[in-house]
Every structure is written in structure tokens, then in C-alpha cells.
Protein backbone atom coordinates (compact mmCIF):
# COMPACT_ATOMS: atom_id res chain seq x y z
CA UNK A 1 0.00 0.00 0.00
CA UNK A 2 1.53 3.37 -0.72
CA UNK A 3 2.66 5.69 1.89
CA UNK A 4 -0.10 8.06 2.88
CA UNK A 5 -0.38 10.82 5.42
CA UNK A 6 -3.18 12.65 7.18
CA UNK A 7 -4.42 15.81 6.12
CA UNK A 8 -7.12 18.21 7.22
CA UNK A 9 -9.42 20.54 5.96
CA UNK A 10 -13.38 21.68 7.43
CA UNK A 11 -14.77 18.38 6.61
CA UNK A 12 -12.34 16.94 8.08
CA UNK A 13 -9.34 14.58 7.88
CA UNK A 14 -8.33 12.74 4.30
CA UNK A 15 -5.60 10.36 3.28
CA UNK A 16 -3.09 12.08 1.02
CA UNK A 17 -0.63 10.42 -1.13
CA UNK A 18 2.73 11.33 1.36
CA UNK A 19 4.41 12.37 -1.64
CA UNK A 20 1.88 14.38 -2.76
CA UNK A 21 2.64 18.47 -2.52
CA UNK A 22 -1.79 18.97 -2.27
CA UNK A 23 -3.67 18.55 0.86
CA UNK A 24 -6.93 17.59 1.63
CA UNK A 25 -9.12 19.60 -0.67
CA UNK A 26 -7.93 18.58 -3.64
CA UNK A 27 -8.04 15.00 -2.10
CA UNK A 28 -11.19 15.21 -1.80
CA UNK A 29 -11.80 16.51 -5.54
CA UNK A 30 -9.91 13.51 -6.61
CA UNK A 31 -12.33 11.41 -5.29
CA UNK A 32 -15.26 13.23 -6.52
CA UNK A 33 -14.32 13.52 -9.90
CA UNK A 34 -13.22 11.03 -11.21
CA UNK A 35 -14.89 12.10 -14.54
CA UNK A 36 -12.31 13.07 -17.83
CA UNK A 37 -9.86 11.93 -15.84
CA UNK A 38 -7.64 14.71 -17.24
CA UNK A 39 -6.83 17.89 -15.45
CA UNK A 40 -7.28 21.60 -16.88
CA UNK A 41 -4.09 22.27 -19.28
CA UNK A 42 -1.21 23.10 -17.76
CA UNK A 43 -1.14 27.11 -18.59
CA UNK A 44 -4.01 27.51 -16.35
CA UNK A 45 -1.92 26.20 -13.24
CA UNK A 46 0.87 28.08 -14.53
CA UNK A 47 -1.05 31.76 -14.69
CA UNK A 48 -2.91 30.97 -11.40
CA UNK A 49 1.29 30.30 -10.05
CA UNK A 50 2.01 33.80 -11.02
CA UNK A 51 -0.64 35.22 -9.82
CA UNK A 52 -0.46 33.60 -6.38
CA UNK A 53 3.55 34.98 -6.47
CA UNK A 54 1.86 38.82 -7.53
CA UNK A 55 -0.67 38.03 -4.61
CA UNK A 56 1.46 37.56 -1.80
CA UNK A 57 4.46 40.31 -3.47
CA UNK A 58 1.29 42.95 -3.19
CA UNK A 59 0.38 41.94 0.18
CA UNK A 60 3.89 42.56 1.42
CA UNK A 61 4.09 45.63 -0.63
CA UNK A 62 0.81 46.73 1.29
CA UNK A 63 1.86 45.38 4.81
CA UNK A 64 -1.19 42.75 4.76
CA UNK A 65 0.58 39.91 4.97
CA UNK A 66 3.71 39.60 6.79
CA UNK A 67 7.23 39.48 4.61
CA UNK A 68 8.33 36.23 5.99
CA UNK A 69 5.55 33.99 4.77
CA UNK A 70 4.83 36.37 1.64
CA UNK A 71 8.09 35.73 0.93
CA UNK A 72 7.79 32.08 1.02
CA UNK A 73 4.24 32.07 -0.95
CA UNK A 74 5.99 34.50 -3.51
CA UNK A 75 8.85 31.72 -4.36
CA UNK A 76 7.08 28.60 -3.96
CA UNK A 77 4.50 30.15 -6.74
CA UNK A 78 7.07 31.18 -8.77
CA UNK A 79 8.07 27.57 -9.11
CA UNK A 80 4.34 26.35 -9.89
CA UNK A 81 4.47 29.24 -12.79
CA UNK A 82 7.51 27.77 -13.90
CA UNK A 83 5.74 24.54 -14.32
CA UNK A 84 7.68 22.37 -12.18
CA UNK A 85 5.03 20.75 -10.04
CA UNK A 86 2.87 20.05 -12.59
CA UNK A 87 2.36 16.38 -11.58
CA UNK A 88 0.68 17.97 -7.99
CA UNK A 89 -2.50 19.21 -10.35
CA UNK A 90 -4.89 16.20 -10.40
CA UNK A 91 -8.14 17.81 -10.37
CA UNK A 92 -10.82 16.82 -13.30
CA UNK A 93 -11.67 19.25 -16.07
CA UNK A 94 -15.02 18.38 -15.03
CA UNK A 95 -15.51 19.21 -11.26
CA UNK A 96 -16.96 22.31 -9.18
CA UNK A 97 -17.89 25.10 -12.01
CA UNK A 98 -16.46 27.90 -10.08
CA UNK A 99 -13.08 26.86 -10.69
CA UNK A 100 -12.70 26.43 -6.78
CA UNK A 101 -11.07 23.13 -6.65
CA UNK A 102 -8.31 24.17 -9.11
CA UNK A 103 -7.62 27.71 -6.73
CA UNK A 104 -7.71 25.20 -3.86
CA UNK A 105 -5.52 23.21 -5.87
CA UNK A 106 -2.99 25.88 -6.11
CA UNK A 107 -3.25 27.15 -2.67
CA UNK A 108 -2.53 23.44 -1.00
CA UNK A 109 1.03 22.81 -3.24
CA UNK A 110 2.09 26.81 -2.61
CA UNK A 111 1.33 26.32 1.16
CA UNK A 112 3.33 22.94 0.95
CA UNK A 113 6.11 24.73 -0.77
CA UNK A 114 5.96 27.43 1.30
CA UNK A 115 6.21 25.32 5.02
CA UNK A 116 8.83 23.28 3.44
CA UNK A 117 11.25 26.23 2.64
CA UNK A 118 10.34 27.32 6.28
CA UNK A 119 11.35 24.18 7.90
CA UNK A 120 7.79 23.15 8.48
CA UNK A 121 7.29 19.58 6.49
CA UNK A 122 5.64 18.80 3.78
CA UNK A 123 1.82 19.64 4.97
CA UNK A 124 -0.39 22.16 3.50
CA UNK A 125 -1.05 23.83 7.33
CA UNK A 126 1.55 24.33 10.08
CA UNK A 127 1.63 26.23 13.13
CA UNK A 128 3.27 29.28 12.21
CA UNK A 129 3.51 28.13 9.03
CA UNK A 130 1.59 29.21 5.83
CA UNK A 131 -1.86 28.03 5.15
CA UNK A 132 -3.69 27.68 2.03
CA UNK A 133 -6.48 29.64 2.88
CA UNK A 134 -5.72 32.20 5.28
CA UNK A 135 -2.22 33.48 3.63
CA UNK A 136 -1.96 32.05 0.05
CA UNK A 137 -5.71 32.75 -0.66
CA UNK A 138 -5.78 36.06 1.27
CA UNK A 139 -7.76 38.33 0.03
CA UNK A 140 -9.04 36.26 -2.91
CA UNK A 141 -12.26 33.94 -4.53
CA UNK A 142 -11.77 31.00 -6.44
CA UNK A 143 -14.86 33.59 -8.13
CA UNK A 144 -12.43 36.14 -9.07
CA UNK A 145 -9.45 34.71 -9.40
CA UNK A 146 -10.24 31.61 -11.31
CA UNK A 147 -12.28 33.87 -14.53
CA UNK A 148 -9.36 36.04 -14.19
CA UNK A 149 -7.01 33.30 -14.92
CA UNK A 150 -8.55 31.62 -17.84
CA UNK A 151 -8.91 35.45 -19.61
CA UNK A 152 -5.03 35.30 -18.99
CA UNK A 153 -4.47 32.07 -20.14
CA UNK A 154 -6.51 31.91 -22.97
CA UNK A 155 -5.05 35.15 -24.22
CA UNK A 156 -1.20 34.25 -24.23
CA UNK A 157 -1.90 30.93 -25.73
CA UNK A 158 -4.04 33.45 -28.54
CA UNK A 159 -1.10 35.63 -29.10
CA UNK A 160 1.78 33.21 -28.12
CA UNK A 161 0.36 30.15 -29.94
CA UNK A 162 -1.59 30.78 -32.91
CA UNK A 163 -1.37 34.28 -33.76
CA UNK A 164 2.60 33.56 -35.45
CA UNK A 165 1.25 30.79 -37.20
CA UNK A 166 -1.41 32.67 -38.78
CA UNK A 167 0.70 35.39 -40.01
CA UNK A 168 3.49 32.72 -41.29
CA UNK A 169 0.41 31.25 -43.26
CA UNK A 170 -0.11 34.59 -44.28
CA UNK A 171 3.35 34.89 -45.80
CA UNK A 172 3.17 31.78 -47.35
CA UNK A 173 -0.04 32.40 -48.96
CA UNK A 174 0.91 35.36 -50.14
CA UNK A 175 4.30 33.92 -51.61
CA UNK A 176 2.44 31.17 -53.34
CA UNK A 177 0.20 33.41 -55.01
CA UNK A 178 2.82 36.17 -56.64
CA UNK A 179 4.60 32.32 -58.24
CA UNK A 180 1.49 31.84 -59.58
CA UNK A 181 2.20 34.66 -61.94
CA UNK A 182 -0.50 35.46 -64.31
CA UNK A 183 -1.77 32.07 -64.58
CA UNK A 184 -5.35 32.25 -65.12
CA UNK A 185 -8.18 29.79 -63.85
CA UNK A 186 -11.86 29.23 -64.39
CA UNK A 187 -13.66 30.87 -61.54
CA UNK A 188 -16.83 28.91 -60.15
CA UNK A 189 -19.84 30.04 -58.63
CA UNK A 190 -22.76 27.27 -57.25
CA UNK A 191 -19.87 24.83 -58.08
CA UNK A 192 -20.26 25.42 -61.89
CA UNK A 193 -18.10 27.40 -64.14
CA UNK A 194 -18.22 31.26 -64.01
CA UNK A 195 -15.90 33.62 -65.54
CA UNK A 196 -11.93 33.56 -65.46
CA UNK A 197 -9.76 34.97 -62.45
CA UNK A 198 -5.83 34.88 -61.86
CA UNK A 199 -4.91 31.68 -59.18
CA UNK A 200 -2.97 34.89 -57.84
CA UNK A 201 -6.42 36.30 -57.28
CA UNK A 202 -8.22 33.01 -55.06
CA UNK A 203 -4.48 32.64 -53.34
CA UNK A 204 -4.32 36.10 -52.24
CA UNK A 205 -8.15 36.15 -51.38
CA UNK A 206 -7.09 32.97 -48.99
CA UNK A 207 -3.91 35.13 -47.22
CA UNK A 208 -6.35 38.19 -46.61
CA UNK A 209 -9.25 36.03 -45.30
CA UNK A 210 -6.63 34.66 -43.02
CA UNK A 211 -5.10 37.85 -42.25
CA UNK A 212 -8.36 39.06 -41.27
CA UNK A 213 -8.89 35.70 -39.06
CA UNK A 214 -5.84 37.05 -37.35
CA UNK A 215 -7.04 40.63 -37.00
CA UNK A 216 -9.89 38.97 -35.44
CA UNK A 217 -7.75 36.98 -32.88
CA UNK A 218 -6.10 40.35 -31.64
CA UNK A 219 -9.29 41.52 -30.89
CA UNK A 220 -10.48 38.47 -28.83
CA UNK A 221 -6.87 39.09 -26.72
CA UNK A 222 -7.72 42.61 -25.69
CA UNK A 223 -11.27 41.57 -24.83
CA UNK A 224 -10.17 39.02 -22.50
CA UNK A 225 -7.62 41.35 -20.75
CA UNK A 226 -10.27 44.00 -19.97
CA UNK A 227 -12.95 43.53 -17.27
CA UNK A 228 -11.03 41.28 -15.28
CA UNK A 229 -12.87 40.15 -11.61
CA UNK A 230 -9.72 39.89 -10.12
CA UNK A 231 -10.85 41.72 -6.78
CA UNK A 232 -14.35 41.40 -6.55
CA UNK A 233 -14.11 38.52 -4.40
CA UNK A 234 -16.83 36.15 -3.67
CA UNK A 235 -20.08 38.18 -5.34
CA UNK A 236 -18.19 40.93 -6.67
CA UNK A 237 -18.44 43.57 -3.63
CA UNK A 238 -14.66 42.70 -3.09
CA UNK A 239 -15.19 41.99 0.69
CA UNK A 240 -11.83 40.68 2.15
CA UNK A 241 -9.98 42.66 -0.56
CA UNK A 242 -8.03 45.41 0.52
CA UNK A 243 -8.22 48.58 -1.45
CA UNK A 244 -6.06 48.67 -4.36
CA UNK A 245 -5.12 45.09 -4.59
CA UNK A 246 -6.49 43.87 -7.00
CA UNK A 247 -5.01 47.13 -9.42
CA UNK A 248 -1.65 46.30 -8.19
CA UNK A 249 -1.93 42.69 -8.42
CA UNK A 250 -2.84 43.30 -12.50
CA UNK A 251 -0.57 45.62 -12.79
CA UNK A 252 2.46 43.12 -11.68
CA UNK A 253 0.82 40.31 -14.32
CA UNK A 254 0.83 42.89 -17.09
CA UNK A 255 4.69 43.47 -16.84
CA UNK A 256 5.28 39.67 -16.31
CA UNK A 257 3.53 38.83 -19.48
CA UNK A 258 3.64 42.12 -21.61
CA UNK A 259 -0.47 42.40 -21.38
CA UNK A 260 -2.46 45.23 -20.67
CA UNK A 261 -4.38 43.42 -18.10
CA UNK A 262 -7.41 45.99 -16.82
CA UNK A 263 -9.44 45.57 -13.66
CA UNK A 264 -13.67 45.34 -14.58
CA UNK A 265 -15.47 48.68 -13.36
CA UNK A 266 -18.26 46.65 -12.47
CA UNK A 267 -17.02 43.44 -10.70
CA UNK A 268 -20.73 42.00 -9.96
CA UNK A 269 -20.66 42.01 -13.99
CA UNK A 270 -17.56 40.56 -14.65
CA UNK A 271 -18.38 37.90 -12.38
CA UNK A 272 -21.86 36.86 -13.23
CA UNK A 273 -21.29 35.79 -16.58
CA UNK A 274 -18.79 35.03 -19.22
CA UNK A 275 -20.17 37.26 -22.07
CA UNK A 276 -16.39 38.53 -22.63
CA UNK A 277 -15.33 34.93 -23.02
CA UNK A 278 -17.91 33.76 -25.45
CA UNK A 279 -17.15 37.19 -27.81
CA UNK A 280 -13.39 36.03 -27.76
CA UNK A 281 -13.91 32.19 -28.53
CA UNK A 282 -16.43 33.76 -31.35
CA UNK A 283 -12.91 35.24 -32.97
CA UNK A 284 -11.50 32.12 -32.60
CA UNK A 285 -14.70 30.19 -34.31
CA UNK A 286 -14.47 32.89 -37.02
CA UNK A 287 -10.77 32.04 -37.65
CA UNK A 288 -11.57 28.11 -37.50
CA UNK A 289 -14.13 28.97 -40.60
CA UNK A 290 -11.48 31.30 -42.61
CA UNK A 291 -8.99 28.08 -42.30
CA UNK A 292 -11.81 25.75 -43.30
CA UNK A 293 -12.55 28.04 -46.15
CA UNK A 294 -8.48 27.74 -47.63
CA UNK A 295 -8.07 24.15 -46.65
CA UNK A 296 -11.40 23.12 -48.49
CA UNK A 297 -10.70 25.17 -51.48
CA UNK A 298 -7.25 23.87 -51.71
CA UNK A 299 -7.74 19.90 -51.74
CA UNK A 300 -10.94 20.68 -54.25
CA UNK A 301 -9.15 22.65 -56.72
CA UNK A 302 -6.48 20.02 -56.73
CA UNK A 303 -8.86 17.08 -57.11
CA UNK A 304 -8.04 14.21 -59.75
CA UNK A 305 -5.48 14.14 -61.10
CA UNK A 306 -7.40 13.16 -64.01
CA UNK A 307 -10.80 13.48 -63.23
CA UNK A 308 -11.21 16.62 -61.24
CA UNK A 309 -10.72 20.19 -61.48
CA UNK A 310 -6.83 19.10 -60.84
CA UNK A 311 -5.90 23.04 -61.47
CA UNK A 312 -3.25 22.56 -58.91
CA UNK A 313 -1.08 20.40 -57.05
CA UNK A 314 -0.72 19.50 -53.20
CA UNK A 315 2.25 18.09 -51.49
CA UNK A 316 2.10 13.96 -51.63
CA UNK A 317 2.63 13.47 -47.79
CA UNK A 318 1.61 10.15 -47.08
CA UNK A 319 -0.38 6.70 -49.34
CA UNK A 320 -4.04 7.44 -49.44
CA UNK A 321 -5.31 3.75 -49.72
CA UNK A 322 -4.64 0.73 -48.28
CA UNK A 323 -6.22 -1.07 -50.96
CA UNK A 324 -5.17 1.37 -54.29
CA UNK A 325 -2.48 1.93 -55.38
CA UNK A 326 -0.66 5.33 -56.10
CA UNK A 327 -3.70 7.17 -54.67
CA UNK A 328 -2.61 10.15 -52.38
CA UNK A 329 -5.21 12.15 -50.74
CA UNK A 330 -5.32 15.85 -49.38
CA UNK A 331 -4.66 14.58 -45.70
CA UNK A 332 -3.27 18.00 -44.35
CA UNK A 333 -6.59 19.38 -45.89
CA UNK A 334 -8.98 17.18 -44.14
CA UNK A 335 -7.15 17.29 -40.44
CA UNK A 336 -7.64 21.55 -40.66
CA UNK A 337 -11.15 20.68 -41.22
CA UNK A 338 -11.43 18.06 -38.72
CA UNK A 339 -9.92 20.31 -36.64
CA UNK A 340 -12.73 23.12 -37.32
CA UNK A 341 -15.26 21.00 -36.71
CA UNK A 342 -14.03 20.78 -33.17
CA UNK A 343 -13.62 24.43 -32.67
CA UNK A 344 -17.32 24.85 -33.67
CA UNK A 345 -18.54 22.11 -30.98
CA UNK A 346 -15.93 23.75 -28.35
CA UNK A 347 -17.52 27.26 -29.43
CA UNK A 348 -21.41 26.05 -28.53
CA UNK A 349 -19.53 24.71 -25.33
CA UNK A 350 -18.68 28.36 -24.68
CA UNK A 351 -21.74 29.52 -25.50
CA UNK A 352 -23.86 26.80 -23.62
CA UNK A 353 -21.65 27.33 -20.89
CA UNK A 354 -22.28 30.99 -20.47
CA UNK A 355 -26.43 30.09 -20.82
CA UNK A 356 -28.55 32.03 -18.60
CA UNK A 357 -29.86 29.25 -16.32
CA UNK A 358 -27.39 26.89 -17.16
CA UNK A 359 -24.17 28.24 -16.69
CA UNK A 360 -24.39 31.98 -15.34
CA UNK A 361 -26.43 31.85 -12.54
CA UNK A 362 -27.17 35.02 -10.68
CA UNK A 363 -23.69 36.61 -8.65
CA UNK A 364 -21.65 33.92 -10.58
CA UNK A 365 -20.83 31.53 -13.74
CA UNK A 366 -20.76 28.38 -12.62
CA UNK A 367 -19.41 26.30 -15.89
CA UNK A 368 -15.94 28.48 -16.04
CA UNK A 369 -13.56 25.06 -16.33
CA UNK A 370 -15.05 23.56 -19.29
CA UNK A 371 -15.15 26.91 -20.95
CA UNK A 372 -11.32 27.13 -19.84
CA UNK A 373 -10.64 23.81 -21.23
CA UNK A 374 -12.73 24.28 -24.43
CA UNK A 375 -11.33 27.39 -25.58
CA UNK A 376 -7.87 26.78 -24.80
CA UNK A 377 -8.26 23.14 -26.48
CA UNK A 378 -9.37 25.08 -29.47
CA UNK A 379 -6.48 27.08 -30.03
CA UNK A 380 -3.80 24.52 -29.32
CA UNK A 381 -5.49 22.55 -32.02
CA UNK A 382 -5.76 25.16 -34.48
CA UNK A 383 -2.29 26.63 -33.82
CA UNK A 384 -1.32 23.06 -34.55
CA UNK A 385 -3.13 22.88 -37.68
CA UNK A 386 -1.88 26.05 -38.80
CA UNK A 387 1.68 25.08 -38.16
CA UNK A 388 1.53 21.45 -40.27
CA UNK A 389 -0.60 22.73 -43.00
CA UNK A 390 1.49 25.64 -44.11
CA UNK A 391 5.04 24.21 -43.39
CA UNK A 392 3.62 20.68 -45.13
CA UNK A 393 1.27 21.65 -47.85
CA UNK A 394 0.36 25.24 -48.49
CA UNK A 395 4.33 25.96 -49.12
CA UNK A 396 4.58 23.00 -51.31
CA UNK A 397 1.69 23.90 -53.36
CA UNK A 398 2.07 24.29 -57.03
CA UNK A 399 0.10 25.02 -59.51
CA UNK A 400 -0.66 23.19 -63.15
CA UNK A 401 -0.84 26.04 -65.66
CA UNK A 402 -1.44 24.19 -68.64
CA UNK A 403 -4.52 22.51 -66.86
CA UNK A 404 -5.65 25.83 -65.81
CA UNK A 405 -5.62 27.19 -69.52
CA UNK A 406 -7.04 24.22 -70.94
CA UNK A 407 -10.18 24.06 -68.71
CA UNK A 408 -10.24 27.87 -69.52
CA UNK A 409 -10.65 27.48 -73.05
CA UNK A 410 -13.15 25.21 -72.58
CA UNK A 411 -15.25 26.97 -70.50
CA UNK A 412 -18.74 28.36 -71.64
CA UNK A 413 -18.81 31.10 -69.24
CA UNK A 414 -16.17 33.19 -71.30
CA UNK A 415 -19.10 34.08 -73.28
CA UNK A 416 -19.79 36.70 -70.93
CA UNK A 417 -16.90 38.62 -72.51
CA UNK A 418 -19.27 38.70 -75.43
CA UNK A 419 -22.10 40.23 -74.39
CA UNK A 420 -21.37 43.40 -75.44
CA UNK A 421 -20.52 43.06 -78.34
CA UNK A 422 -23.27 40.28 -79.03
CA UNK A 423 -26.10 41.03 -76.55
CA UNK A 424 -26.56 38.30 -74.12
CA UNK A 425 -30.03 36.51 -76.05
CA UNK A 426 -27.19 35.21 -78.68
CA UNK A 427 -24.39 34.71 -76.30
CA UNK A 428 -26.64 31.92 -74.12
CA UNK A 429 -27.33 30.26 -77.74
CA UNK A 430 -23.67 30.11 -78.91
CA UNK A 431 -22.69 28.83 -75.23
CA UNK A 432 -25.79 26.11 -75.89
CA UNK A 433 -24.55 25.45 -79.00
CA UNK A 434 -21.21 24.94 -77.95
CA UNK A 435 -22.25 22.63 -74.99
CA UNK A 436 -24.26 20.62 -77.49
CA UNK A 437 -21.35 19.89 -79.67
CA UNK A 438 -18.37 19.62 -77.34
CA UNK A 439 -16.52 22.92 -79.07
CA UNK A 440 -15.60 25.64 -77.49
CA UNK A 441 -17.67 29.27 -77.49
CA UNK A 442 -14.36 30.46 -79.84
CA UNK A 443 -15.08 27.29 -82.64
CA UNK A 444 -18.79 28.43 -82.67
CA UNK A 445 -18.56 31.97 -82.98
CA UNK A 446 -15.93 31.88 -85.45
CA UNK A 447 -18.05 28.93 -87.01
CA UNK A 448 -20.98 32.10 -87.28
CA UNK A 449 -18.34 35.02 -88.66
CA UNK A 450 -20.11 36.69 -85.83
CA UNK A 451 -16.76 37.87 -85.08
CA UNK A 452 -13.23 38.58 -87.20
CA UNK A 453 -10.97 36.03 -85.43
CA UNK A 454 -8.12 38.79 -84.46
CA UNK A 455 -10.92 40.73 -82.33
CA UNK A 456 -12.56 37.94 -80.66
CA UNK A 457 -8.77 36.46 -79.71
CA UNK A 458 -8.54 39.85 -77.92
CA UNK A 459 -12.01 39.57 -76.48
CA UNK A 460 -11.00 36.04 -75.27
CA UNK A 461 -7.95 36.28 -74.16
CA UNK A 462 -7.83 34.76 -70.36
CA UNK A 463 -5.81 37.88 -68.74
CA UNK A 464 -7.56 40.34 -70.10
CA UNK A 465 -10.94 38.28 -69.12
CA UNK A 466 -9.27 37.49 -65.34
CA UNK A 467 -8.65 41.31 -65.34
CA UNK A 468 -12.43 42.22 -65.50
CA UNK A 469 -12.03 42.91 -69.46
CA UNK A 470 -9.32 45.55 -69.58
């Protein structure tokens, strides 16, 4: 049987693993949820270390809590931000909605930390020691302190994770499209053939959709660093809080991790419901449909080889079939989708999540670790994505210009070119004609003499056509 020991909290004594740096509370979350069995992701524990060290720093700053066991909250936080204790954070995804097992969590391996660089043991209380609640938790909620975490931690995994990748995709995109040159494709509205445009024009339309995507995802960071609880305390009065604590305690965060972290103006708001959250994962959706958009496009317009649009060529990455041979599918394609379909079941998560009646419930949200866990889930995956598609397909792309003419010159919708000149009651009867007899609209017009051939090769000709007829 494995060594335990005996800890303590208001319930009561528990059996805690004796190597364990958590007490009793998180003991008993353990045993209560036993339910993903897979704890929040690690930046959460990480932000909540830091802000534990800008807790107890402010506190000493303020004379509130005295230096000696400030100081000793201050380091042993510092090493939970660092993530080396990481193995000491067992509680479920899926446990109390406020968060308060994670804070409690937090507070037991600090106040471990803590009495063991005083000389006290390894135990979570000690006389004259540090305890979890009284001195690591002072002047905190698991109801501020826990929303104010995940807005941190979702918003340096947005602009530490996925926001490079998006503008590297960017790049690429862009770089793929100016090789493209003037090649010119046939453009294709309700999935049929529509007039010509430049590859250069559907690549670049891809790089400023995603550029946009990434405009968005700026925006969803500084929502989720404004209106921050931190300091309202249980219900958002900020009783137990002394004045100015929470303000210095952002401030001290913001240098640490180069945000411009703001406290809410009206902390019963900020605490009540997540409507901040749910705008910022709605970015994130929005960017999950841009990526869709180029990754669908992509593996379509290279379809075939033979019997498909086949206008350009993916990277071969991997065998498509284990039965045919030489078949290689658009792989990297279909994981950013699968990937997006994800985001868009994490996003009604959010959005459930933040539910009058379900989730915010009057003075407090009470679904704020599966929103954590959903959002952040969603941008590890797409940063992922990002990162694989562009460096293994989107910069190998090429493109097949002589498959691009061909289909081109077959195309009936370059007929539009002729209305003009023709009106467009005769230009749908040549373009019938010509679909009738497998020509093209150039073999039945000159077919007609309805025009000399040197005028209609200028009135055809695919750049001038992809460049809206001048």
C-alpha cells in the first residue's frame, strides 16, 4: 500500500498520497471527480502560479501579509508558474464550475512549498507556518481569481500560440500566389463554371481572409484582458480585498507577461457571466471557418489528377489507400477541417456554458472550467493545424498552368466577354450550342463570322478576361 499521510481541511481529515505536494481539498476533488480523468491544461496552473507569487508580493508591498511567509508564498508560486510541479494538479476538467477546486488546488502545493522552505514539512497547514487559505488565498475567490485566470491564459496561448502561425500562413499564402504569376483559372460560382480569375487572385483572397482571421484573434486578446474580476471577491463587492489590490496585483501580471491586463469597473458584472469569453472564442470560431474556407478550397481545386478540377497540385505526404495503389489524398486538408469541426462544438460549449440558467447563474458563472478547457483546447489545435498545413502543404503547393488554360478554353462562361458586343439573347445560344457539340464558345462563334478572329482572340484572351475585361 503506498505511503499516505493525514491531512485536514473543514470536513475533516483525508488520506493524502505522502508524496503528494496537495492537501486535503484537492483530495477530496480527486475522489469526486473522477470524470475526464484529465486535469485543466497546464497554462491555467501556470497563470494561477504567477498570480499567487503577484498576490502575496502585493500583500507585502501593502503590509497585509507579513514578509516572511509572503516571501515564502511568492517563491514557492514562482516555481508552480515555472511549471515544475505540474504532476501535484490532479483535479478533473469536469468538477466544481467555479473553478474552486483548481484555486484550492494551487493554494494546497504553494502552502506545501511554502512550510517546506520554512522548515515546516511537507503539509499544507503548520503552526506558524503558511496556510492555504488564510495566507496564500488572502484576500481572494476562487470567483475572481479563477475567470481572471482563464482570460489570462486563454489570451497568451491566442497571441503566443496561434497568432505567429497565422501570419506565417499569411506569408506563405501570399508567396504562393505572386509564383502563380499570371496564370489564369476558371472561376466557379454554385460549383459550376463562371468567368476567369488569376490563381494569384483566389491565393491572395485565402492570405487576406486569413489575415483578417488574425485581425480577429487580436481583438479576442484585448477583450479578454479588460474587465477582469480579479478583486471582486466572492459576489463581486470585493469583501476581504483590501483597497487597491487587485489594481496592483494586475498591474504586476501585465509586466510579467507584456499584457495590458485591466481591472472590470463593475465586478458584480464581470463575475456573473462570461459574455467577454464567449465574444473572444467567437474570434477564434471565425478564424476556424477562414482556415476551413483555404483548406477546403485547396484539396478541391487540386482534385483528380485526371478526373477533377486538378488546377493545382498539393504536397504527396503520405499513401491514401490501403487497398489502391498510387492514390494520395489531401490529408493536411482534411485534419484543418477536422480540426474546425471541433472548434465549432468547443464554441457552442462556450456559448452553452455561459447560458442564462445553465451556466451563469445570478452573482456567478458556474461552468468556467469547461469553458477554460474548451477554448484553450481550441487554439492549441488550431495553432497546430496552422503550423503542419502551411510548413507541409500550403508551401509545397504548385500550380498546373497548362490545366488551368485548358479548362479555360473550354469553358462556356467566357461568353460573358461577349455580351457586349453580341447582346446576351445570342451569347446563351452560342454557349448552348457549344455545350451541345463539345466545341468551345471560340469554334462556334468563329463557325458564325459573328466575329473577325483577331478581335474575338482579344475579347478572349484569359488575362484580359481574369482582369475584369481591360
Amino acid at each position: 500500500m503506498a505511503d499516505l499521510r493525514i491531512e485536514r481541511d473543514s470536513l475533516g481529515p483525508m488520506e493524502v498520497p505522502a508524496d503528494a505536494l496537495y492537501g486535503a481539498s484537492t483530495a477530496r476533488a480527486v475522489e469526486n471527480f473522477p470524470i475526464a480523468r484529465r486535469p485543466l491544461p497546464p497554462r491555467i496552473v501556470h497563470v494561477y502560479g504567477a498570480l499567487k507569487q503577484a498576490c502575496a508580493e502585493v500583500h507585502a508591498e501593502m503590509g497585509t501579509l507579513d514578509g516572511r511567509r509572503a516571501e515564502a508564498i511568492a517563491q514557492a508560486a514562482a516555481e508552480v508558474a515555472r511549471g515544475l510541479h505540474d504532476a501535484h494538479f490532479p483535479v478533473d476538467v469536469y468538477q466544481t464550475g467555479s473553478g474552486t477546486s483548481t484555486n484550492m488546488n494551487v493554494n494546497e502545493v504553494v502552502a506545501t512549498l511554502a512550510n517546506e522552505r520554512l522548515g515546516l514539512g511537507r503539509v499544507t497547514k503548520a503552526e506558524g507556518g503558511v496556510h492555504p487559505n488564510d495566507h496564500v488565498n488572502k484576500g481572494q475567490s476562487s470567483n475572481d481569481t479563477f475567470p481572471t485566470v482563464m482570460h489570462v491564459a486563454c489570451a497568451l496561448t491566442l497571441r503566443d500560440d496561434l497568432l505567429p502561425v497565422l501570419e506565417r500562413l499569411v506569408t506563405t499564402l501570399g508567396e504562393r500566389a505572386e509564383a502563380a504569376g499570371d496564370t489564369v483559372k476558371i472561376g466557379r460560382t454554385h460549383l459550376m463554371d463562371a468567368t476567369p480569375l488569376e490563381v494569384a487572385h483566389v491565393l491572395g483572397a485565402h492570405a487576406t481572409a486569413v489575415r483578417e482571421a488574425a485581425g480577429g484573434i487580436r481583438r479576442a486578446v484585448d477583450r479578454l484582458c479588460r474587465d477582469l474580476p480579479l478583486g471582486g471577491t466572492a459576489v463581486g463587492t470585493g469583501l476581504g480585498a483590501p483597497p487597491g489590490f487587485a489594481a496592483r496585483v494586475l498591474a504586476r501580471l501585465s509586466d510579467r507577461f507584456g499584457l495590458s491586463l485591466r481591472e472590470a469597473e463593475d465586478h458584480v458584472a464581470a463575475q456573473s457571466a462570461k459574455h467577454a469569453f464567449v465574444e473572444a472564442h467567437g474570434h477564434v470560431r471565425t478564424c476556424a471557418l477562414a482556415l476551413a474556407k483555404v483548406a477546403n478550397d485547396l484539396r478541391h481545386l487540386a482534385a483528380g489528377p485526371r478526373a477533377g478540377p486538378a488546377e493545382l497540385r498539393l504536397p504527396a505526404v503520405q499513401p491514401g489507400s490501403s487497398i489502391m495503389p498510387g492514390k494520395v489524398n489531401p490529408v493536411l486538408c482534411e485534419s484543418v477541417l477536422q480540426v474546425a469541426m471541433r472548434v465549432l462544438g468547443n464554441d457552442a460549449t462556450v456559448t452553452l456554458a455561459d447560458l442564462a440558467g445553465v451556466g451563469s447563474i445570478f452573482e456567478l458563472n458556474t461552468a468556467m472550467p469547461v469553458m477554460a478547457d474548451a477554448f484553450l483546447e481550441s487554439v492549441a489545435l488550431l495553432a497546430r493545424a496552422v503550423d503542419v498545413f502551411e510548413a507541409r502543404c500550403v508551401r509545397g503547393l504548385s500550380v498546373d498552368a497548362a490545366r488551368c488554360h485548358e479548362l479555360v478554353e473550354r469553358s462556356l462562361m467566357v461568353v460573358t466577354a461577349l455580351v457586349p458586343r453580341l447582346g446576351y439573347d445570342l451569347c446563351a445560344e452560342i454557349a448552348d450550342d457549344a455545350y451541345r457539340t463539345n466545341r468551345t464558345i471560340r469554334e462556334v462563334v468563329l463557325e458564325r463570322g459573328l466575329v473577325p478572329a483577331e478581335e474575338l482572340d482579344a475579347l478572349l484572351d484569359p488575362v484580359r478576361l481574369a482582369r475584369g475585361g481591360q
